[in-house]
PDB file of N, CA and C in Angstrom:
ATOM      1  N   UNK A   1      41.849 -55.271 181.055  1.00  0.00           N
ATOM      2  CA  UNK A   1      41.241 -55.731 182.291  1.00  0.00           C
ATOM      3  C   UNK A   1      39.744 -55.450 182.213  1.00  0.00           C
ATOM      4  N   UNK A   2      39.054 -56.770 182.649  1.00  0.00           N
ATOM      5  CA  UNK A   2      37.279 -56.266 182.695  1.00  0.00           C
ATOM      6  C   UNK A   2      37.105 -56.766 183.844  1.00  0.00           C
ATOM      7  N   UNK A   3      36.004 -55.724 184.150  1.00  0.00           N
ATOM      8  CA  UNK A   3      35.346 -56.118 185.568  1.00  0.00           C
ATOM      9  C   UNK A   3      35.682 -57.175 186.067  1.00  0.00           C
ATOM     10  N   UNK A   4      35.180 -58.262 185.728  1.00  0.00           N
ATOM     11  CA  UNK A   4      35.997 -60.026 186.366  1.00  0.00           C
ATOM     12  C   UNK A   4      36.965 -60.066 187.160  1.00  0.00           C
ATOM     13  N   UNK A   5      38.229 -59.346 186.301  1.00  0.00           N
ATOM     14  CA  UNK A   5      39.370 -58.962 186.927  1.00  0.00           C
ATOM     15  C   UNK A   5      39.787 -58.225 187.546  1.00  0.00           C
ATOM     16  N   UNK A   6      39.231 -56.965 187.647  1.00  0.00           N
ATOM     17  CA  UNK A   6      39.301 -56.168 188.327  1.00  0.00           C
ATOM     18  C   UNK A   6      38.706 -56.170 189.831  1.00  0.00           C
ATOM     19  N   UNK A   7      37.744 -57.287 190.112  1.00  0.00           N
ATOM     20  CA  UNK A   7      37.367 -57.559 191.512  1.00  0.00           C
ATOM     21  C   UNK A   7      38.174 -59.287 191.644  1.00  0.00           C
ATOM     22  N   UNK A   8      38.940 -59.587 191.303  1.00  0.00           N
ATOM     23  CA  UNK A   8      40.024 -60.908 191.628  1.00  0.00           C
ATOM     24  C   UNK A   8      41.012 -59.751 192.170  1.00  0.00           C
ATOM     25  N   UNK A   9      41.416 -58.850 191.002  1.00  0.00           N
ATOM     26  CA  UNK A   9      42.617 -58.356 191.526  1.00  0.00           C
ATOM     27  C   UNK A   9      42.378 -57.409 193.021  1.00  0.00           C
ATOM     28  N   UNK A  10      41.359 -56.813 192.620  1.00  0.00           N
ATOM     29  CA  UNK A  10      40.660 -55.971 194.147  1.00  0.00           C
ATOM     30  C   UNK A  10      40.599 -57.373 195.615  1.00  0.00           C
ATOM     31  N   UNK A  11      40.532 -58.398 195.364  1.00  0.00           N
ATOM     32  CA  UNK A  11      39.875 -59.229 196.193  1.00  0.00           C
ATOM     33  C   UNK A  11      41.646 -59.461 196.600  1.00  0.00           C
ATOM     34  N   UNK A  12      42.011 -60.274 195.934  1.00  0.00           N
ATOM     35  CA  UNK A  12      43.692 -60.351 196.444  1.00  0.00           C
ATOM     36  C   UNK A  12      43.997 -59.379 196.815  1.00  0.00           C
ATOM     37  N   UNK A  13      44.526 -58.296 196.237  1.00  0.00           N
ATOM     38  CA  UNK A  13      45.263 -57.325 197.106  1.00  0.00           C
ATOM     39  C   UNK A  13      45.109 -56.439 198.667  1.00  0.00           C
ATOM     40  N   UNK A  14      43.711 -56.870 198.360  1.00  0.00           N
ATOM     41  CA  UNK A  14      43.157 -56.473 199.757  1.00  0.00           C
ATOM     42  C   UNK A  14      42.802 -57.600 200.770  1.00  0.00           C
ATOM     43  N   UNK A  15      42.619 -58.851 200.100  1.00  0.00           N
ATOM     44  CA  UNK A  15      42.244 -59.627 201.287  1.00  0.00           C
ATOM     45  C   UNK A  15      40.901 -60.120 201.550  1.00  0.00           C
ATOM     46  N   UNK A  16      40.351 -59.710 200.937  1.00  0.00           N
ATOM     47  CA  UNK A  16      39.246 -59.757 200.687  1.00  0.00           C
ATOM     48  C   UNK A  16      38.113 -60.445 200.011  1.00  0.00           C
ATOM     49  N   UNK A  17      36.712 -61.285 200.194  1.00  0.00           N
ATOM     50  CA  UNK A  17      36.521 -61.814 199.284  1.00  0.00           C
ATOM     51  C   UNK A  17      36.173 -61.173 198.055  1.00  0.00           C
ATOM     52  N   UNK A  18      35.696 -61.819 196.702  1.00  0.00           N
ATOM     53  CA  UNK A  18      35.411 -61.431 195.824  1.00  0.00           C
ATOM     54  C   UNK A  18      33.768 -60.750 195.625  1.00  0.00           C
ATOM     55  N   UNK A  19      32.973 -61.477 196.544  1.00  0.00           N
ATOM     56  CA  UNK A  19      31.338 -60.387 197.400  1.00  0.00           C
ATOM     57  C   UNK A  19      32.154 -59.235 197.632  1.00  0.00           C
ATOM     58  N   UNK A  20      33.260 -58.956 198.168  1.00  0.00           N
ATOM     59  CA  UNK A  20      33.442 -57.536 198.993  1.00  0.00           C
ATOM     60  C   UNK A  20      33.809 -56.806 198.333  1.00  0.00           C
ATOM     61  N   UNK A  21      34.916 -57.436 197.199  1.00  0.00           N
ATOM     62  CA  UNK A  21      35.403 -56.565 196.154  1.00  0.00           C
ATOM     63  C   UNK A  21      34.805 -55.956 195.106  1.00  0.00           C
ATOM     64  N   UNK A  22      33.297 -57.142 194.557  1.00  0.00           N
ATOM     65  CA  UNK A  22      32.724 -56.454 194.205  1.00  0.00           C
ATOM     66  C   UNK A  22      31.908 -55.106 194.273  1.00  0.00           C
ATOM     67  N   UNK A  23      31.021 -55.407 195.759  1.00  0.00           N
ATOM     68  CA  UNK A  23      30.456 -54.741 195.830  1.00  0.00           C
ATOM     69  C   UNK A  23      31.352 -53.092 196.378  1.00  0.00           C
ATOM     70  N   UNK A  24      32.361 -53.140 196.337  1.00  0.00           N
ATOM     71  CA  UNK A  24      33.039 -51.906 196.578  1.00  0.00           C
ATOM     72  C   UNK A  24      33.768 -51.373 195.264  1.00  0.00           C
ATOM     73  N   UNK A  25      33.937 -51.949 194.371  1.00  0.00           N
ATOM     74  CA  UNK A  25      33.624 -51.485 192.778  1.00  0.00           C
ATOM     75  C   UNK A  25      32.713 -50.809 192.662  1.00  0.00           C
ATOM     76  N   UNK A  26      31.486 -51.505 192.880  1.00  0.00           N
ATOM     77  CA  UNK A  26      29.946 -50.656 192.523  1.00  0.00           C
ATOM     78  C   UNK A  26      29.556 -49.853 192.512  1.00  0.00           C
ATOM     79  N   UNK A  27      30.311 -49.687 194.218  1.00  0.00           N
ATOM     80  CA  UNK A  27      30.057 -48.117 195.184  1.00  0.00           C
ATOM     81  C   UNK A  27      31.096 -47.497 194.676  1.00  0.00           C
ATOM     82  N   UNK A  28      32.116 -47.808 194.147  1.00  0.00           N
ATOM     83  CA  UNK A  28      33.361 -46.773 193.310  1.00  0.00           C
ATOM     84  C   UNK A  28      32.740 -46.190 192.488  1.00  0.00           C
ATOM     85  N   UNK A  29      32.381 -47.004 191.265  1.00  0.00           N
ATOM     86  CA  UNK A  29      31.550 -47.031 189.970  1.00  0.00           C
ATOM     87  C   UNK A  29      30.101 -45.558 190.355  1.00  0.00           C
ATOM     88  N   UNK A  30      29.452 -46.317 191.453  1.00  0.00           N
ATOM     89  CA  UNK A  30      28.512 -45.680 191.356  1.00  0.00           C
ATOM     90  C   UNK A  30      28.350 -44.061 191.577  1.00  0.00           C
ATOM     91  N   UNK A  31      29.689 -44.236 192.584  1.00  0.00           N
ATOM     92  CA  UNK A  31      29.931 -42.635 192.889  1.00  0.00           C
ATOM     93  C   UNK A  31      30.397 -41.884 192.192  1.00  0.00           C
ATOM     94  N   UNK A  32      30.824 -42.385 191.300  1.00  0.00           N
ATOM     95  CA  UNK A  32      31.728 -41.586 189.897  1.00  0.00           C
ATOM     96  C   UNK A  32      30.826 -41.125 189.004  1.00  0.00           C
ATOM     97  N   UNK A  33      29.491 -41.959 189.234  1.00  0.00           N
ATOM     98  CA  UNK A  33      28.670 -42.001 188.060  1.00  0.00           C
ATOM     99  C   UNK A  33      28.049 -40.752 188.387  1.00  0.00           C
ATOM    100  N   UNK A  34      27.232 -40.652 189.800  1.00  0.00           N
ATOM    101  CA  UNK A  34      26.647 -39.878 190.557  1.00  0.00           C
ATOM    102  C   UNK A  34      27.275 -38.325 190.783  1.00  0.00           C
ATOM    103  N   UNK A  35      28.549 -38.701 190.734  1.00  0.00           N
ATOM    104  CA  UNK A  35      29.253 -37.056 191.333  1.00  0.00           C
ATOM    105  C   UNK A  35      29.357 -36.370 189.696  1.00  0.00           C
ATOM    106  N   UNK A  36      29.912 -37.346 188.423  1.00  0.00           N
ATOM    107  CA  UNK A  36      29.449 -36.707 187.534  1.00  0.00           C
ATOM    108  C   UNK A  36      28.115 -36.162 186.883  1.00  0.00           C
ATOM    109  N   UNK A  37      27.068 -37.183 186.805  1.00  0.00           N
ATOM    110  CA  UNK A  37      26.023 -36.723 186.807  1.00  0.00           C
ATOM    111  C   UNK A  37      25.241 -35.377 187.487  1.00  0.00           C
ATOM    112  N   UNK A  38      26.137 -34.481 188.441  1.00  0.00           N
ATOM    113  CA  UNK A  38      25.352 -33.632 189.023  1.00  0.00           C
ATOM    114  C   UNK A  38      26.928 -32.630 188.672  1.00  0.00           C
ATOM    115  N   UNK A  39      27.460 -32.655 187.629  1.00  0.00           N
ATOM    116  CA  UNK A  39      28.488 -31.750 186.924  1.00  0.00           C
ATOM    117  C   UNK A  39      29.577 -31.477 187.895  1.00  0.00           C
ATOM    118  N   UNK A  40      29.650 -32.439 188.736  1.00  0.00           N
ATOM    119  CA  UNK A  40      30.893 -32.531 189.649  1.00  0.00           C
ATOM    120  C   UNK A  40      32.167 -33.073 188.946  1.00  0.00           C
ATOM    121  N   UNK A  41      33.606 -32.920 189.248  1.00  0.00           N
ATOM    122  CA  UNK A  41      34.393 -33.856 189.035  1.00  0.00           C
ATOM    123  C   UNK A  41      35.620 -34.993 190.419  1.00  0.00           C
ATOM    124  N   UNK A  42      35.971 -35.810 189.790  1.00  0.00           N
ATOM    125  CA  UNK A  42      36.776 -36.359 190.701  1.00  0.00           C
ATOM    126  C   UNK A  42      37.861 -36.924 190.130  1.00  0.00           C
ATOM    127  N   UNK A  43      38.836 -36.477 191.590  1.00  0.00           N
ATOM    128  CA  UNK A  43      40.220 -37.015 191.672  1.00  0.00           C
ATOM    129  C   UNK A  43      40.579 -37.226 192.375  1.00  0.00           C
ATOM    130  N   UNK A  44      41.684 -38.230 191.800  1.00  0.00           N
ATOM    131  CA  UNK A  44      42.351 -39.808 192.352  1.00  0.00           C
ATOM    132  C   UNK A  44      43.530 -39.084 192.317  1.00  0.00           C
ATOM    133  N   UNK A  45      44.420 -38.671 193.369  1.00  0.00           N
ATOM    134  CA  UNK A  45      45.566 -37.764 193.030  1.00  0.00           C
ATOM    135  C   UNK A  45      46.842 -38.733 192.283  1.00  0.00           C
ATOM    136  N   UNK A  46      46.942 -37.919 191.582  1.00  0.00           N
ATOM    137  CA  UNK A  46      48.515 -39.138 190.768  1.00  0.00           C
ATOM    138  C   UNK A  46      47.824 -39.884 189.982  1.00  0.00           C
ATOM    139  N   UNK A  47      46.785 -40.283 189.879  1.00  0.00           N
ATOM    140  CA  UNK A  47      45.863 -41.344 189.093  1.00  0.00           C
ATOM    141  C   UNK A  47      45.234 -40.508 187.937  1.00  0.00           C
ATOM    142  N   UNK A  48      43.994 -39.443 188.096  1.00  0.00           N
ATOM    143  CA  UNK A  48      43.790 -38.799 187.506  1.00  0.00           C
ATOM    144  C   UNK A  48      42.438 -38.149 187.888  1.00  0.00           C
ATOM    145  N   UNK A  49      41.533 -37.322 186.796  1.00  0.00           N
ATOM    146  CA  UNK A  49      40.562 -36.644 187.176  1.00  0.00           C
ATOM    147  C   UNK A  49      39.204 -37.050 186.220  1.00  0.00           C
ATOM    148  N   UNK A  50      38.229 -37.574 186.485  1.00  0.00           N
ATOM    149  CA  UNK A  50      36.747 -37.515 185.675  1.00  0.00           C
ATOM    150  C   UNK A  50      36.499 -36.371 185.625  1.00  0.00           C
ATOM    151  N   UNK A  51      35.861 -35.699 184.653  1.00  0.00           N
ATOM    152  CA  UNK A  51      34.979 -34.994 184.486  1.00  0.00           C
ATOM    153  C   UNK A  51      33.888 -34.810 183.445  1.00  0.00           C
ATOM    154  N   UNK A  52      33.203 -33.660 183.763  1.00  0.00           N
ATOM    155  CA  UNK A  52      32.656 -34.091 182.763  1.00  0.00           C
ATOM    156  C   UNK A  52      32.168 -32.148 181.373  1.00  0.00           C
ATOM    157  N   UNK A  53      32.892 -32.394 180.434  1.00  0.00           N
ATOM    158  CA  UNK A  53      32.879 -30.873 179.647  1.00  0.00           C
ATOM    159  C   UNK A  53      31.536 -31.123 178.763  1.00  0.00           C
ATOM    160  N   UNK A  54      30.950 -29.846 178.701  1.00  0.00           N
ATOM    161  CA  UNK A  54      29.721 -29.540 177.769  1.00  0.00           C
ATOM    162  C   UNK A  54      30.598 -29.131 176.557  1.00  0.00           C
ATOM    163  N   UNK A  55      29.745 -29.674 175.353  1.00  0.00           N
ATOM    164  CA  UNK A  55      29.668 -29.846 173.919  1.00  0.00           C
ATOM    165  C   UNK A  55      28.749 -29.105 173.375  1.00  0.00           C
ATOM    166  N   UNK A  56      29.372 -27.899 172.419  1.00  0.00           N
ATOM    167  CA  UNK A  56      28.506 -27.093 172.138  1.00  0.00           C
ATOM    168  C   UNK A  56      27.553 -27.423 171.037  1.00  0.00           C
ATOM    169  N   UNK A  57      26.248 -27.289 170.824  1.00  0.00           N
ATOM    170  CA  UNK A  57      25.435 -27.159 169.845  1.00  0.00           C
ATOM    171  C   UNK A  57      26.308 -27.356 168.292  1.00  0.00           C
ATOM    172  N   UNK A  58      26.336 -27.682 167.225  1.00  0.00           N
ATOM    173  CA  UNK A  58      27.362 -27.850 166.091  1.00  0.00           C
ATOM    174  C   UNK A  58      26.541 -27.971 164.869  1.00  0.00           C
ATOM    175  N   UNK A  59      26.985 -27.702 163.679  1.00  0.00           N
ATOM    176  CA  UNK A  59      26.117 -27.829 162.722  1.00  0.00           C
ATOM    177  C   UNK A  59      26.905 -29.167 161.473  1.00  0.00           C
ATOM    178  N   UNK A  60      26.275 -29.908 161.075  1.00  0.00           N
ATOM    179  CA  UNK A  60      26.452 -31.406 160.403  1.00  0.00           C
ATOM    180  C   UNK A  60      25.535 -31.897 159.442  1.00  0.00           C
ATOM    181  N   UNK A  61      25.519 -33.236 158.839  1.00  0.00           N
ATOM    182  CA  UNK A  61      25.032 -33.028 157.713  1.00  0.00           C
ATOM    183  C   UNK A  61      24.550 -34.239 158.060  1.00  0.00           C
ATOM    184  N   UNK A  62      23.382 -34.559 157.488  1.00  0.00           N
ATOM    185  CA  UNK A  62      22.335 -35.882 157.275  1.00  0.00           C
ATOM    186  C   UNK A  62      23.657 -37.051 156.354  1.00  0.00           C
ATOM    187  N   UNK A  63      24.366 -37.932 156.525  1.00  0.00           N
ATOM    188  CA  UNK A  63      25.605 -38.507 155.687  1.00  0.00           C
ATOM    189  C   UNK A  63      24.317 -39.048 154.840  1.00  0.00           C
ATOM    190  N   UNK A  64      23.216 -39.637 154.788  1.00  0.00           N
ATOM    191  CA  UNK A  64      22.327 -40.654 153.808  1.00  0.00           C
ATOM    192  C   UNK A  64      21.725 -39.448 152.804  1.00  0.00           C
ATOM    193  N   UNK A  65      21.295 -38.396 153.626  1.00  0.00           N
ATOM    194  CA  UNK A  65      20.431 -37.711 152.838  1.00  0.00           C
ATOM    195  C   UNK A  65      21.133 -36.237 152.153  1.00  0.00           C
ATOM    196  N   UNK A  66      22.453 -35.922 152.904  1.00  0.00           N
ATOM    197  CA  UNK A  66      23.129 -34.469 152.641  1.00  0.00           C
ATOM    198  C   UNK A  66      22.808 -34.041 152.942  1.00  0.00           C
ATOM    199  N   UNK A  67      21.564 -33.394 153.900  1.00  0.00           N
ATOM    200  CA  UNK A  67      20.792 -32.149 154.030  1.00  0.00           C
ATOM    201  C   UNK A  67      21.292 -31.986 155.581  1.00  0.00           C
ATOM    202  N   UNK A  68      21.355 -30.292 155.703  1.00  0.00           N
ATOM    203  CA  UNK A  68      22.313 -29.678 156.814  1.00  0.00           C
ATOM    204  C   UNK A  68      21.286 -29.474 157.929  1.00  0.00           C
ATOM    205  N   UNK A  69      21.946 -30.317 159.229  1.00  0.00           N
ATOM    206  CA  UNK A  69      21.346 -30.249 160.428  1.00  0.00           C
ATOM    207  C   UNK A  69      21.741 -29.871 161.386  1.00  0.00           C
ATOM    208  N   UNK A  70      21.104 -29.584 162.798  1.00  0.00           N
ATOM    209  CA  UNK A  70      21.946 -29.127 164.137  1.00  0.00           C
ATOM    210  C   UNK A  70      22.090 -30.474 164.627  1.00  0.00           C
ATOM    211  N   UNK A  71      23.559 -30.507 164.978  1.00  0.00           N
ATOM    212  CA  UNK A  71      23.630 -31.701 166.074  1.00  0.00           C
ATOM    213  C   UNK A  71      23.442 -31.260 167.550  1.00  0.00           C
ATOM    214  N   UNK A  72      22.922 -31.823 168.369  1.00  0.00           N
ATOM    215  CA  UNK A  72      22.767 -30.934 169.734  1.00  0.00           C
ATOM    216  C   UNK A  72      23.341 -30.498 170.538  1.00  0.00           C
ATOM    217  N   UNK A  73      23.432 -29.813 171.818  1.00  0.00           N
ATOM    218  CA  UNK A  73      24.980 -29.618 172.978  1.00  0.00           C
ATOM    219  C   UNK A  73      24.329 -30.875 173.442  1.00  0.00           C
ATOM    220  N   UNK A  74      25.502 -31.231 174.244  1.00  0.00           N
ATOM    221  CA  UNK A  74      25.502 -32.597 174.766  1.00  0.00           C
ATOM    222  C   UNK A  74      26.948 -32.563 175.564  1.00  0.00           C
ATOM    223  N   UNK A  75      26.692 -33.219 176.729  1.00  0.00           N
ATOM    224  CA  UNK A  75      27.872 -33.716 178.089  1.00  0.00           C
ATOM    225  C   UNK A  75      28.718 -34.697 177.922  1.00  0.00           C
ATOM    226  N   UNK A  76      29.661 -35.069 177.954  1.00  0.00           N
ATOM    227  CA  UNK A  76      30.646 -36.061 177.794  1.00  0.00           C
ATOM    228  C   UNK A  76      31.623 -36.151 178.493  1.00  0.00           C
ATOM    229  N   UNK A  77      31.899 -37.123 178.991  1.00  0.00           N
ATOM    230  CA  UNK A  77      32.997 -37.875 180.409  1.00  0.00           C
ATOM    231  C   UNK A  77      34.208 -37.725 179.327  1.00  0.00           C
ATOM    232  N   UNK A  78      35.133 -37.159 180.705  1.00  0.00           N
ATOM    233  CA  UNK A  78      36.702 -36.592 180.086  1.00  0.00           C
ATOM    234  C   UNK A  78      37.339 -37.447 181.291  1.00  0.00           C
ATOM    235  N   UNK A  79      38.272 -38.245 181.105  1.00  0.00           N
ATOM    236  CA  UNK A  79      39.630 -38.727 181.648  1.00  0.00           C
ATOM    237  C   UNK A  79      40.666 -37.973 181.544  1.00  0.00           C
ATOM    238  N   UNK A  80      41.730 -37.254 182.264  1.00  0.00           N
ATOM    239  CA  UNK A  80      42.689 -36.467 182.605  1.00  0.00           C
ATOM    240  C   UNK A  80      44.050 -37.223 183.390  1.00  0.00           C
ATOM    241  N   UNK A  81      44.340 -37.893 182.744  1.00  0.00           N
ATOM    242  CA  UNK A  81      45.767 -38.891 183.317  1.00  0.00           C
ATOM    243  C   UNK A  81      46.184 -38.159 184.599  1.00  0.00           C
ATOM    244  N   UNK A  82      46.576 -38.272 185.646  1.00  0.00           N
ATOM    245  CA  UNK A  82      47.555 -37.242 186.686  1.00  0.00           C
ATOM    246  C   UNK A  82      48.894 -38.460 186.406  1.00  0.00           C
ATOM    247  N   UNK A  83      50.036 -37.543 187.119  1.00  0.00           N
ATOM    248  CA  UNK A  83      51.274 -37.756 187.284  1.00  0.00           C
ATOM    249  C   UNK A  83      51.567 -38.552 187.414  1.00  0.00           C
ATOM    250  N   UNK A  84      51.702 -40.238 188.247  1.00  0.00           N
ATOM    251  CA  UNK A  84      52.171 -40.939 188.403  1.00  0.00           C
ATOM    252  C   UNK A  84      52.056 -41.997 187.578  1.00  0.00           C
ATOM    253  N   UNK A  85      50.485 -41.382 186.597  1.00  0.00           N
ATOM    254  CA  UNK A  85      50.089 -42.461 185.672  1.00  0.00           C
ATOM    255  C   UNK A  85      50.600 -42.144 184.673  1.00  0.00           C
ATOM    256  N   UNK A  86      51.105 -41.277 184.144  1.00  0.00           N
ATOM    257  CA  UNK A  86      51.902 -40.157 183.627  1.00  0.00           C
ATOM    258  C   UNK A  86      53.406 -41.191 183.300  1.00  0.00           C
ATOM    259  N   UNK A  87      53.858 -40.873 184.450  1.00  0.00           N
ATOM    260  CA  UNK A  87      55.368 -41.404 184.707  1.00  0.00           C
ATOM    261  C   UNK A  87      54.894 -43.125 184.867  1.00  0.00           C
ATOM    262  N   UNK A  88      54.420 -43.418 185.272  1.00  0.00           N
ATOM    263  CA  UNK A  88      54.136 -45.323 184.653  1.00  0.00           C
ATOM    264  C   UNK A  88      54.271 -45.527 183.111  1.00  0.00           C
ATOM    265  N   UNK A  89      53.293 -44.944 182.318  1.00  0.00           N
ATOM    266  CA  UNK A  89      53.549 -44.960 180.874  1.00  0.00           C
ATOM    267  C   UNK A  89      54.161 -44.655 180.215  1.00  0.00           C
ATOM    268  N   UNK A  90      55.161 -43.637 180.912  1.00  0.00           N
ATOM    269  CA  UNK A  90      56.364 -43.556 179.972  1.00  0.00           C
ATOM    270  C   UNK A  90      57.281 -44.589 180.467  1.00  0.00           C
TER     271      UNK A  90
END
């Protein structure tokens, strides 16, 4: 499913036009973006949880040149399935 579809299917199920569905994606989207960005997380109960875990500092290698470098810490968005999405996929 891509965006496209995901505001047809938002627009049908709710009734809604496809202006409305979009723009209430956006504000989904945007708040997810926003609450992670300030090291918050969120959950959709039964659906699941964003967050977001720090990546520690690591040491790696130049692959072109071989020569041993630091790769940096760095933040990265975690998906956490909850239960019902859980029990759908199985």
């Amino acid at each position: 499913m891509n965006r496209k579809d995901a505001v047809n299917h938002m627009a049908a199920k709710a009734n809604i036009t496809k202006g409305q569905a979009d723009a209430a994606l956006t504000a989904l989207l945007d708040g997810i973006i926003d609450t992670l960005k300030s090291n918050g997380k969120v959950t959709f109960i039964g659906f699941g949880t964003f967050m977001v875990k720090q990546q520690k500092a690591r040491k790696g290698f130049n692959p072109n040149t071989k020569k041993p470098m630091t790769i940096p810490a760095s933040k990265k968005a975690k998906f956490k399935a909850g239960s019902k999405l859980q029990e759908a996929l199985s």
